[in-house]
C-alpha atoms as a PDB file:
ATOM      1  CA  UNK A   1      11.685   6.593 -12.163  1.00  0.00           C
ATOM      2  CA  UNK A   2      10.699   9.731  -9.847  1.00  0.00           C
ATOM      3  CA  UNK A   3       7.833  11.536 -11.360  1.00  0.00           C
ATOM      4  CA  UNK A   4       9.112  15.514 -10.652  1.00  0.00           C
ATOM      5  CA  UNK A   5       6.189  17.127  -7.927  1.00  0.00           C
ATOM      6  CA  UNK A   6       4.248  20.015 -10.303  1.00  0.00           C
ATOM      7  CA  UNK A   7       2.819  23.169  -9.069  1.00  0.00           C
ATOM      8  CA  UNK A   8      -0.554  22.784  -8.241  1.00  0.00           C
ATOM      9  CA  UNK A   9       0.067  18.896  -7.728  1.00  0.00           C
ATOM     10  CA  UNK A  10      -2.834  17.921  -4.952  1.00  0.00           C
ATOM     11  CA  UNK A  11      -1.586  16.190  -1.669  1.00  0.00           C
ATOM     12  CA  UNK A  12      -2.231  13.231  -0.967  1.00  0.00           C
ATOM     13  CA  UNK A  13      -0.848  13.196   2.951  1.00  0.00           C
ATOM     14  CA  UNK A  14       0.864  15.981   5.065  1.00  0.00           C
ATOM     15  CA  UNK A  15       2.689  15.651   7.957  1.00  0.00           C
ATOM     16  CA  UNK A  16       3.108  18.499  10.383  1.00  0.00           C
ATOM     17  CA  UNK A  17       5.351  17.383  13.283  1.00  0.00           C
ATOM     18  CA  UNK A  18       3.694  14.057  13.724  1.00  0.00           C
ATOM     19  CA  UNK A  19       5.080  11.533  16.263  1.00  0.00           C
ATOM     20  CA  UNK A  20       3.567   8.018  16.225  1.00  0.00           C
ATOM     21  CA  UNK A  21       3.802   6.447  19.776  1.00  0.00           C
ATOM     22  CA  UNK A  22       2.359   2.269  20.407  1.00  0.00           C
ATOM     23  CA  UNK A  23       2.037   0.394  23.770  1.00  0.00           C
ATOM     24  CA  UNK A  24       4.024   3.869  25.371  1.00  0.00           C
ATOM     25  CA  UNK A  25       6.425   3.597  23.161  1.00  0.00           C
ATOM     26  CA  UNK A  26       7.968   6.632  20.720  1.00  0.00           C
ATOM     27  CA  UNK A  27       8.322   4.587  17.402  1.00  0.00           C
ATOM     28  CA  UNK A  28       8.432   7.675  15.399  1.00  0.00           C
ATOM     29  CA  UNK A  29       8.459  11.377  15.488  1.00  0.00           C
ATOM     30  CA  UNK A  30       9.381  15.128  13.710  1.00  0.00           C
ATOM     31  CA  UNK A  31       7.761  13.913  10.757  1.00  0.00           C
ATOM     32  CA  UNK A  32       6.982  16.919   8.889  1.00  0.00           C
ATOM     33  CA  UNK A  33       6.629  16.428   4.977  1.00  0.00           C
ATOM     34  CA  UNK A  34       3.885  16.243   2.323  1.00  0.00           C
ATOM     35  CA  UNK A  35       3.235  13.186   0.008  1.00  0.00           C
ATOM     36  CA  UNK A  36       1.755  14.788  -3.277  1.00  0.00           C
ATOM     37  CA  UNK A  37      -1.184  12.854  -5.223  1.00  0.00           C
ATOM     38  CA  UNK A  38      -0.686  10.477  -7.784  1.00  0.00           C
ATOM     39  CA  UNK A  39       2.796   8.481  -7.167  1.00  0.00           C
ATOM     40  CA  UNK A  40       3.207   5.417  -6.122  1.00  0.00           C
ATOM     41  CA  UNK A  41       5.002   5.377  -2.942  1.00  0.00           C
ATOM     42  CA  UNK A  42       6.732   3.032  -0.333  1.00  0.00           C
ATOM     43  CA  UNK A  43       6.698   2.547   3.065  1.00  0.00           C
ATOM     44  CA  UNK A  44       9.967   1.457   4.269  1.00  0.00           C
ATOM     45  CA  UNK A  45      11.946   0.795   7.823  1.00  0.00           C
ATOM     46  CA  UNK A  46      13.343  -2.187   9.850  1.00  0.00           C
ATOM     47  CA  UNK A  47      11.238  -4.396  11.694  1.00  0.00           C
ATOM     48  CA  UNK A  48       8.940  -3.032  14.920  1.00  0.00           C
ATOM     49  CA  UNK A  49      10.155   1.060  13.607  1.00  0.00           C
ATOM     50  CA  UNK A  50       6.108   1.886  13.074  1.00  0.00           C
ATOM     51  CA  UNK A  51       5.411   1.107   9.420  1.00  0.00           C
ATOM     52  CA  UNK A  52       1.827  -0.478  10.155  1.00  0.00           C
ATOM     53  CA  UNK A  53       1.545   2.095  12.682  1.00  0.00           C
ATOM     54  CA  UNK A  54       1.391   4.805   9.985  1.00  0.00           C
ATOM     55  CA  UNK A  55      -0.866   3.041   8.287  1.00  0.00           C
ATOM     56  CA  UNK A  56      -3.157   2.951  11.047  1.00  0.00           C
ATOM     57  CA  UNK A  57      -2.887   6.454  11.932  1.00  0.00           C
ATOM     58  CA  UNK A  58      -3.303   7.307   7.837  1.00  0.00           C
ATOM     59  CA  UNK A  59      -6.447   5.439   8.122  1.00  0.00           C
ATOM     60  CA  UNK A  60      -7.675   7.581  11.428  1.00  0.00           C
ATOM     61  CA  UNK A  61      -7.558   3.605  13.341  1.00  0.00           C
ATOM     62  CA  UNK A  62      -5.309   5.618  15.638  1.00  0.00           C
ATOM     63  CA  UNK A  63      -4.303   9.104  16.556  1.00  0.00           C
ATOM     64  CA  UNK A  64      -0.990  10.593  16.193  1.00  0.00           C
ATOM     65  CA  UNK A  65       1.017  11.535  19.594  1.00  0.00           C
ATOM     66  CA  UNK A  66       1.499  15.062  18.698  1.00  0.00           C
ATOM     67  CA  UNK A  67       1.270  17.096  15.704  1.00  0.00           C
ATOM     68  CA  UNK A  68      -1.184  17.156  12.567  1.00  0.00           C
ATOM     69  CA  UNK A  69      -2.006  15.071  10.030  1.00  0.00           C
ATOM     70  CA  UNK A  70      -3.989  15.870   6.768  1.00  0.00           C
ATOM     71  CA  UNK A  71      -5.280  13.031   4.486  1.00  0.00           C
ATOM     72  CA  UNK A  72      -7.108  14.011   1.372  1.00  0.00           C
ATOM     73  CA  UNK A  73      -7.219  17.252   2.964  1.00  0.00           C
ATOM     74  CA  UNK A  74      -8.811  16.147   5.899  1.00  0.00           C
ATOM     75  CA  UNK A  75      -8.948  14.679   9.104  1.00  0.00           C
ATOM     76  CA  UNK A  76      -7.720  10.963   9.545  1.00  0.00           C
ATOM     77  CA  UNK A  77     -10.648   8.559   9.691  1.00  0.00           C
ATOM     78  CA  UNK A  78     -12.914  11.737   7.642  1.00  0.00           C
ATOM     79  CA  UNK A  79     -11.744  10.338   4.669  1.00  0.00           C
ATOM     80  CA  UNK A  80     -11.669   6.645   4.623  1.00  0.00           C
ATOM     81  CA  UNK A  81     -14.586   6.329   2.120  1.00  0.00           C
ATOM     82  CA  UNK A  82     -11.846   7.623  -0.598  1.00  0.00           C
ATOM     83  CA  UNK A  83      -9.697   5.239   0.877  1.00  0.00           C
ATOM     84  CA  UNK A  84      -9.239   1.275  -0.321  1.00  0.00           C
ATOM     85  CA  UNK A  85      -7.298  -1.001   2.296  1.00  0.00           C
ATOM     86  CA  UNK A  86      -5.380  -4.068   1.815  1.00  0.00           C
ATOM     87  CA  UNK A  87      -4.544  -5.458   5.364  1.00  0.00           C
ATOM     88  CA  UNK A  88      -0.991  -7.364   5.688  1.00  0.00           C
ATOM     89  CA  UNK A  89      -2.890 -11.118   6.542  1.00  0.00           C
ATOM     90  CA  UNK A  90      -5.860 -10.269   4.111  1.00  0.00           C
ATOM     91  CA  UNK A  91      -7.231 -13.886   3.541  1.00  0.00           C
ATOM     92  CA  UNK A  92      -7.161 -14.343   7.307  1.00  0.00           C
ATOM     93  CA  UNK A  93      -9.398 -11.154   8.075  1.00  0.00           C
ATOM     94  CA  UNK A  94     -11.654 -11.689   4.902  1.00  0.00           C
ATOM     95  CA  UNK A  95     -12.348 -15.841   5.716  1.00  0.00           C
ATOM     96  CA  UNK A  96     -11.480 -18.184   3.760  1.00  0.00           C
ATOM     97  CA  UNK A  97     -15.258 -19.541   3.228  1.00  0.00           C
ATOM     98  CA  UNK A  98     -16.105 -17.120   1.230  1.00  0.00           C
ATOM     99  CA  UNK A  99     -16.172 -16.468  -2.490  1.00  0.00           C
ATOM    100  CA  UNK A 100     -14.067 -14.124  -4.552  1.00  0.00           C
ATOM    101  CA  UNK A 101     -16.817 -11.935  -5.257  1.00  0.00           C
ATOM    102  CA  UNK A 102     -18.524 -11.964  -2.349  1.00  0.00           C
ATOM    103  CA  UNK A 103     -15.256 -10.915  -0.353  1.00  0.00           C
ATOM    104  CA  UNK A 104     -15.090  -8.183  -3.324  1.00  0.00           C
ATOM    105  CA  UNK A 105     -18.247  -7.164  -2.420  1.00  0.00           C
ATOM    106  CA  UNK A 106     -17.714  -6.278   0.864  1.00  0.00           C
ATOM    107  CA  UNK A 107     -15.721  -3.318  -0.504  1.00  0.00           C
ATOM    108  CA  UNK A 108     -19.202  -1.822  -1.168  1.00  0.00           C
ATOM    109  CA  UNK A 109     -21.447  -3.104   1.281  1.00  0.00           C
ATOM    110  CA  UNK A 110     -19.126  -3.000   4.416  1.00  0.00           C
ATOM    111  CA  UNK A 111     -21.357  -6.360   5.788  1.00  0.00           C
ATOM    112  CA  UNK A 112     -19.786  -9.465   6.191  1.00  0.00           C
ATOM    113  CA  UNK A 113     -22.818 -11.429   5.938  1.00  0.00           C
ATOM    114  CA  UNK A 114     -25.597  -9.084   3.825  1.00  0.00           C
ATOM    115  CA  UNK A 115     -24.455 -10.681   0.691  1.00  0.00           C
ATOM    116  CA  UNK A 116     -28.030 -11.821  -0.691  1.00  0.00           C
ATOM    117  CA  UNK A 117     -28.801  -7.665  -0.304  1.00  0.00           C
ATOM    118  CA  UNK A 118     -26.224  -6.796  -2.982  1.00  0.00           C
ATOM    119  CA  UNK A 119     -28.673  -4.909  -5.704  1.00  0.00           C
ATOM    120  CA  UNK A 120     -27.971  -5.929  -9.639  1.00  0.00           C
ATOM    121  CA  UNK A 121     -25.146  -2.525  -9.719  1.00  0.00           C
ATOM    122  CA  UNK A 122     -23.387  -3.794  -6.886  1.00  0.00           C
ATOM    123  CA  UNK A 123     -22.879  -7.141  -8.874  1.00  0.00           C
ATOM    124  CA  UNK A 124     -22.286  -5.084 -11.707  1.00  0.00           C
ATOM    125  CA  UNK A 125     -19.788  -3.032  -9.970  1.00  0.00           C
ATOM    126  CA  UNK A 126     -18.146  -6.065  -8.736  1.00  0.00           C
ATOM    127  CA  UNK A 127     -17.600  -8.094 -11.988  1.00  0.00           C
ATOM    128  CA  UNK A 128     -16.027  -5.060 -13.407  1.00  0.00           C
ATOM    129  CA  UNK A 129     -13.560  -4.533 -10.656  1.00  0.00           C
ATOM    130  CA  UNK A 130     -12.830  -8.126 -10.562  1.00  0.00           C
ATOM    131  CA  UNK A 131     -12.149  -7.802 -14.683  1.00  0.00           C
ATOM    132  CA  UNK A 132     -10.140  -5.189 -13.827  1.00  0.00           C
ATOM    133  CA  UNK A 133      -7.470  -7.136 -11.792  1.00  0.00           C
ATOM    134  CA  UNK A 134      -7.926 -10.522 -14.079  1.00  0.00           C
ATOM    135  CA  UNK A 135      -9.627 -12.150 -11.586  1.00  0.00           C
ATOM    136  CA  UNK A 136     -13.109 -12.756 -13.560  1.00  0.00           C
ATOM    137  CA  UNK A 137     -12.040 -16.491 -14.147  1.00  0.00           C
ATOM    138  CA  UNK A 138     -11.794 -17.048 -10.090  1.00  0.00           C
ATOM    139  CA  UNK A 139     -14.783 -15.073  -8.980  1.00  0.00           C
ATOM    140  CA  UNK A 140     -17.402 -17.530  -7.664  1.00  0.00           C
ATOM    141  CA  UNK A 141     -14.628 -19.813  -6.446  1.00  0.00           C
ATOM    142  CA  UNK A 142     -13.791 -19.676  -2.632  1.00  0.00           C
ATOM    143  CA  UNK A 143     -10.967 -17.805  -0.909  1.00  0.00           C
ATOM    144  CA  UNK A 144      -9.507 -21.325   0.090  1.00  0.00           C
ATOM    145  CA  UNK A 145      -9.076 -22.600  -3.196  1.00  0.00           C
ATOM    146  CA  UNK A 146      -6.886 -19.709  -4.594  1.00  0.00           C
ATOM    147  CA  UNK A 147      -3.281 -19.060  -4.823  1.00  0.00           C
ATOM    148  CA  UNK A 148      -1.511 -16.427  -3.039  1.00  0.00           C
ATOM    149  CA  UNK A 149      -1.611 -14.216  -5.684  1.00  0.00           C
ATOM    150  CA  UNK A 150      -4.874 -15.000  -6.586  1.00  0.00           C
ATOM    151  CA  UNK A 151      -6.238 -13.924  -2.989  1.00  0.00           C
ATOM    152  CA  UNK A 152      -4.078 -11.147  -3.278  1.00  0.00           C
ATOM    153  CA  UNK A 153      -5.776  -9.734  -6.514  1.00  0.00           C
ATOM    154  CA  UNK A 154      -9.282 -10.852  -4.892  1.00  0.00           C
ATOM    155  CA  UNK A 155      -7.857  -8.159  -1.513  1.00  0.00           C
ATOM    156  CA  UNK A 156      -7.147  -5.491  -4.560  1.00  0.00           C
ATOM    157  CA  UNK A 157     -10.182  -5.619  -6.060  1.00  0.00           C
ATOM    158  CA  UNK A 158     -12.288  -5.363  -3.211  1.00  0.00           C
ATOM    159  CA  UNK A 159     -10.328  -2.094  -2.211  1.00  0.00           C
ATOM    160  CA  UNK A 160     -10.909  -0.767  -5.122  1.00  0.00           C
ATOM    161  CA  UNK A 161     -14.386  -0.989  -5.971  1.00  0.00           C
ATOM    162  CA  UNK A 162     -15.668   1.764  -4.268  1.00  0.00           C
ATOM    163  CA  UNK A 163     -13.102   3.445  -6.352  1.00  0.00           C
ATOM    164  CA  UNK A 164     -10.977   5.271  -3.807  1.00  0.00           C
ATOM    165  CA  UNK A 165      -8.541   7.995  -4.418  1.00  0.00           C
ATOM    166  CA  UNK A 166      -5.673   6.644  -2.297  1.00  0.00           C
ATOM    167  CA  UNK A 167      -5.289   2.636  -2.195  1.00  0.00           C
ATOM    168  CA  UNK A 168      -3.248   1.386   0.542  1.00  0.00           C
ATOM    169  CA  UNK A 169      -1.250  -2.081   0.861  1.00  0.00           C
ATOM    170  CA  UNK A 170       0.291  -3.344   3.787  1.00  0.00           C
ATOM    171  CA  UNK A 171       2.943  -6.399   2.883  1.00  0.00           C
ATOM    172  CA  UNK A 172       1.445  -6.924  -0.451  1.00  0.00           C
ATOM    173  CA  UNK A 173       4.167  -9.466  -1.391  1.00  0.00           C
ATOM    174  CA  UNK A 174       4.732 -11.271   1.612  1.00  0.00           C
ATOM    175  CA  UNK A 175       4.809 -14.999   1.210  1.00  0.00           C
ATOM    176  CA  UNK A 176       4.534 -14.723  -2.688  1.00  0.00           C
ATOM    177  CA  UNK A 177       6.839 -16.514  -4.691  1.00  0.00           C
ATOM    178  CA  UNK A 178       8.421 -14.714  -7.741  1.00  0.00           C
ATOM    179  CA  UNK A 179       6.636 -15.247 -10.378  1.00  0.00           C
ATOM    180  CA  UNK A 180       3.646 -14.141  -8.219  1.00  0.00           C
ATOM    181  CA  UNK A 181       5.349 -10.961  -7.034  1.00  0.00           C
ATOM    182  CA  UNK A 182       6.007  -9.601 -10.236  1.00  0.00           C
ATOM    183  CA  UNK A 183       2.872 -10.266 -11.892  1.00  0.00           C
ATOM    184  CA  UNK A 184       1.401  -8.317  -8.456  1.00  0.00           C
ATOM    185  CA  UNK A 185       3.879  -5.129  -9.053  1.00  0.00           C
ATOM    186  CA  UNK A 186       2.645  -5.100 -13.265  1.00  0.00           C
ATOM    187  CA  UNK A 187      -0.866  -5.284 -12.108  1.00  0.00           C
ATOM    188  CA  UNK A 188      -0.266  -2.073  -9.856  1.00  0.00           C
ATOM    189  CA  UNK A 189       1.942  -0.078 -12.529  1.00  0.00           C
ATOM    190  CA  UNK A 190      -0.970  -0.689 -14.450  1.00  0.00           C
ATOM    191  CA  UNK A 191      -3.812   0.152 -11.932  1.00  0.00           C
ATOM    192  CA  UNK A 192      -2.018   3.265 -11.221  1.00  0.00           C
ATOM    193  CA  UNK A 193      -1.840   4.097 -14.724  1.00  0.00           C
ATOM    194  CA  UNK A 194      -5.377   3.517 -15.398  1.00  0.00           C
ATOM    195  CA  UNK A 195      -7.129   4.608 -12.277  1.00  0.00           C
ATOM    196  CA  UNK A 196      -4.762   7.552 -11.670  1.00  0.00           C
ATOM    197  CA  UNK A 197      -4.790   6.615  -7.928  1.00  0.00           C
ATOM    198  CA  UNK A 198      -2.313   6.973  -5.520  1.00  0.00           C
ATOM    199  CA  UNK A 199      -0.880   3.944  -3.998  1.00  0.00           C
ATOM    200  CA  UNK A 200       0.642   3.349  -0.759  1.00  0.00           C
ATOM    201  CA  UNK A 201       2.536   0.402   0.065  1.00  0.00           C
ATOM    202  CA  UNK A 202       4.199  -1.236   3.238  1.00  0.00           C
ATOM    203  CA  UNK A 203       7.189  -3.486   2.415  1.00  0.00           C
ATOM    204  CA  UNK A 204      10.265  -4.794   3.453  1.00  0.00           C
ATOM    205  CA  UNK A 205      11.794  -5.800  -0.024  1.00  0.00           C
ATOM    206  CA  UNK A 206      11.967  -2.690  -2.166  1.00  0.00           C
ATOM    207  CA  UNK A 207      13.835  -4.534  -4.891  1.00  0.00           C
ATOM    208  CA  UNK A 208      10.300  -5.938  -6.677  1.00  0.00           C
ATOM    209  CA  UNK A 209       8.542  -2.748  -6.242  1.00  0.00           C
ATOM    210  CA  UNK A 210      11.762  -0.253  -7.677  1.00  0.00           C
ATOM    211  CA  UNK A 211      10.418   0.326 -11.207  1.00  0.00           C
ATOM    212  CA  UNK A 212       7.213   1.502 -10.409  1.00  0.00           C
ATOM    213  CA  UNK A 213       8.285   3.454  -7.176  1.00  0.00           C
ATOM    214  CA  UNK A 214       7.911   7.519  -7.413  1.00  0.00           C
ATOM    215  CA  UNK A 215       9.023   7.879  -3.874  1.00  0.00           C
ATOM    216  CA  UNK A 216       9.348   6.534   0.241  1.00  0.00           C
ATOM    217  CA  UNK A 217       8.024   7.409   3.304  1.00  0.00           C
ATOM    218  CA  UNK A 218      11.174   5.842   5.130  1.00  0.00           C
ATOM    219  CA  UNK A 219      11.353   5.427   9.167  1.00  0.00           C
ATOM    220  CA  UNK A 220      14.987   5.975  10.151  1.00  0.00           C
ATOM    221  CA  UNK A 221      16.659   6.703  13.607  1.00  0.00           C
ATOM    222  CA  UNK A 222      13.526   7.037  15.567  1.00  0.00           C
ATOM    223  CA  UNK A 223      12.368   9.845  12.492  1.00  0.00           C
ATOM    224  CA  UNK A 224       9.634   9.494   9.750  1.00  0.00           C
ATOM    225  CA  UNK A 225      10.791  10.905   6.353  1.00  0.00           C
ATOM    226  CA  UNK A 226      10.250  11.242   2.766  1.00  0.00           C
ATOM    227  CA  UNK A 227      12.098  11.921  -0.269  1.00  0.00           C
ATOM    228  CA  UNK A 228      12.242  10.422  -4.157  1.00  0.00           C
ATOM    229  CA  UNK A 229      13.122   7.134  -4.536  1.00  0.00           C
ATOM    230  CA  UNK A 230      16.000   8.227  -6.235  1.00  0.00           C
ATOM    231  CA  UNK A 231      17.295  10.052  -3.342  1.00  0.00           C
ATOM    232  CA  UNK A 232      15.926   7.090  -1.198  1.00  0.00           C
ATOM    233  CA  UNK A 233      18.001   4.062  -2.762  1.00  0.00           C
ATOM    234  CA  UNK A 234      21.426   5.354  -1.362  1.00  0.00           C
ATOM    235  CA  UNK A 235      23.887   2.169   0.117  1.00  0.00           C
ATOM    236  CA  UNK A 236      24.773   4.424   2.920  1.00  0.00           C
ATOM    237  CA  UNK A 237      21.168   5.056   3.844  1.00  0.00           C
ATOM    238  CA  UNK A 238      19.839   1.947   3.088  1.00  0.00           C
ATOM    239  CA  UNK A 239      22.866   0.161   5.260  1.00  0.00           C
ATOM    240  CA  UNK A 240      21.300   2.365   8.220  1.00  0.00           C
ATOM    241  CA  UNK A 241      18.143   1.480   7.990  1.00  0.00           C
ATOM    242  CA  UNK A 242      17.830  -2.373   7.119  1.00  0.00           C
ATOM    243  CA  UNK A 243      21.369  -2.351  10.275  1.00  0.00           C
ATOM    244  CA  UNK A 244      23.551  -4.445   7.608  1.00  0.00           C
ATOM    245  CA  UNK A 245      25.916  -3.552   4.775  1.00  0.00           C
ATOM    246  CA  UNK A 246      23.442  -2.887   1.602  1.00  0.00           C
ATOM    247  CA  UNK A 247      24.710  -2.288  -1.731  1.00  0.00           C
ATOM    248  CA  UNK A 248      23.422  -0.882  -5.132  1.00  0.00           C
ATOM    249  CA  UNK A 249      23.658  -2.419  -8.390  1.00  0.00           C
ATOM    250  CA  UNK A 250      22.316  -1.923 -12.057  1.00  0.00           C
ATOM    251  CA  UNK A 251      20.264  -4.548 -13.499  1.00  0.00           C
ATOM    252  CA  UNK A 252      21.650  -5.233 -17.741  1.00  0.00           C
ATOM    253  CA  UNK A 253      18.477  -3.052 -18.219  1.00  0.00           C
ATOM    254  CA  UNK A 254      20.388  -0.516 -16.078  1.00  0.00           C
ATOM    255  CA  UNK A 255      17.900  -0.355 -13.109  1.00  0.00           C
ATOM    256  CA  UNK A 256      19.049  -0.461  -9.732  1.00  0.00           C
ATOM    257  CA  UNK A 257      18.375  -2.903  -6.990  1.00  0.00           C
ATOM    258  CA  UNK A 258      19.883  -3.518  -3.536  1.00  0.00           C
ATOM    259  CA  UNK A 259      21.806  -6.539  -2.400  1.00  0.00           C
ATOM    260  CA  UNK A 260      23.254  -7.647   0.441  1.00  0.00           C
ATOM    261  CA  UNK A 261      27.322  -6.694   0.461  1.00  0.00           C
ATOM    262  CA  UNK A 262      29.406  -9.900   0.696  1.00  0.00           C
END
């Protein structure tokens, strides 16, 4: 499940001694650990610990208290043009009015309302990205016609069509049902796998995203860490972090997932 770090293996985000502080208060801090390129890794901690907050300061929306951060190899907010972004309450953000690939298309033209400026390979561009995440079917209907997980593929596809190096996903299954959630965690294993881009994700449930997780970013105690997911999906450490009783099973496939201990 953990893809082993090579030599040479570019980073993706390093942490030198970062604390993350919101409102005046120290959410975070002594994070000091690098995220290597090309995994697929979670964002995990209980509720109001800083997980959007890391997001934001990834993204350069906000700066870190103390210490350095490296993105790409550069400066937060210096790199946010190899950067796609999938905000927690996307529909709400994008407006509902809207079509599919019009909202896509603001990946490329940053404009809410210069849509009649798009030139014939921004179209293009768009109807290939939208292919990409099965969407082509939905594209000139409007946001507030679509499913959940059809908005959330629409939120995908616009992040990715500048084609970014790092794609980024706060609460990507949050008020999904099943079915919806797993057909959202196949199309990233396979948008990873294709693209060869590195995927960030915020979440609260890590049980849907375990088999395509390399690794976690996990915000414990009032500290910001990272390890394998292997390491990472421990009952003792997960019972610390989520502040109940957590337990690990094996799926008959023999993959593990957490559950609540009775």
């Amino acid at each position: 499940m953990s893809r082993p770090e090579l030599p040479g293996t570019p980073t993706a985000l390093a942490f030198t001694d970062v604390s993350a502080v919101r409102g005046g208060r120290l959410l975070w801090a002594a994070a000091t650990f690098a995220v290597p390129a090309g995994g697929i890794v979670a964002v995990i901690g209980p509720n109001a610990s800083g997980k959007t907050t890391l997001l934001h300061m990834v993204l350069g929306l906000i700066p870190p208290a103390s210490g350095q951060l490296e993105v790409l190899g550069r400066r937060p907010g210096q790199a946010n043009d190899s950067i796609g972004y999938v905000p927690q309450h996307y529909a709400a953000s994008a407006g509902e009015a809207i079509r599919a690939s019009d909202a896509v298309l603001l990946g490329l033209t940053g404009c809410r309302w210069a849509f009649g400026r798009s030139t014939a390979a921004q179209r293009r561009k768009v109807s290939q990205t939208l292919a990409l995440v099965e969407g082509a079917e939905f594209a000139e209907q409007r946001l507030s016609t679509l499913s959940g997980g059809q908005r959330q593929r629409v939120a995908i596809a616009g992040a990715l069509v500048a084609q970014p190096q790092l794609l980024i996903l706060d609460e990507p299954l949050a008020s999904l049902d099943l079915r919806s959630q797993h057909d959202i965690v196949t199309l990233l294993a396979r948008l990873h796998a294709e693209l060869a881009v590195t995927i960030l994700v915020v979440t609260h449930d890590l049980n849907p995203l375990l088999p395509i997780l390399d690794s976690a970013i996990y915000l414990l105690d009032g500290r910001a860490r990272y390890g394998p997911i292997r390491d990472v999906v421990d009952a003792a450490l997960l019972t610390r972090l989520y502040n109940t009783p957590i337990q690990i099973a094996l799926t008959a496939e023999g993959e593990p997932f957490m559950r609540t201990a009775l």
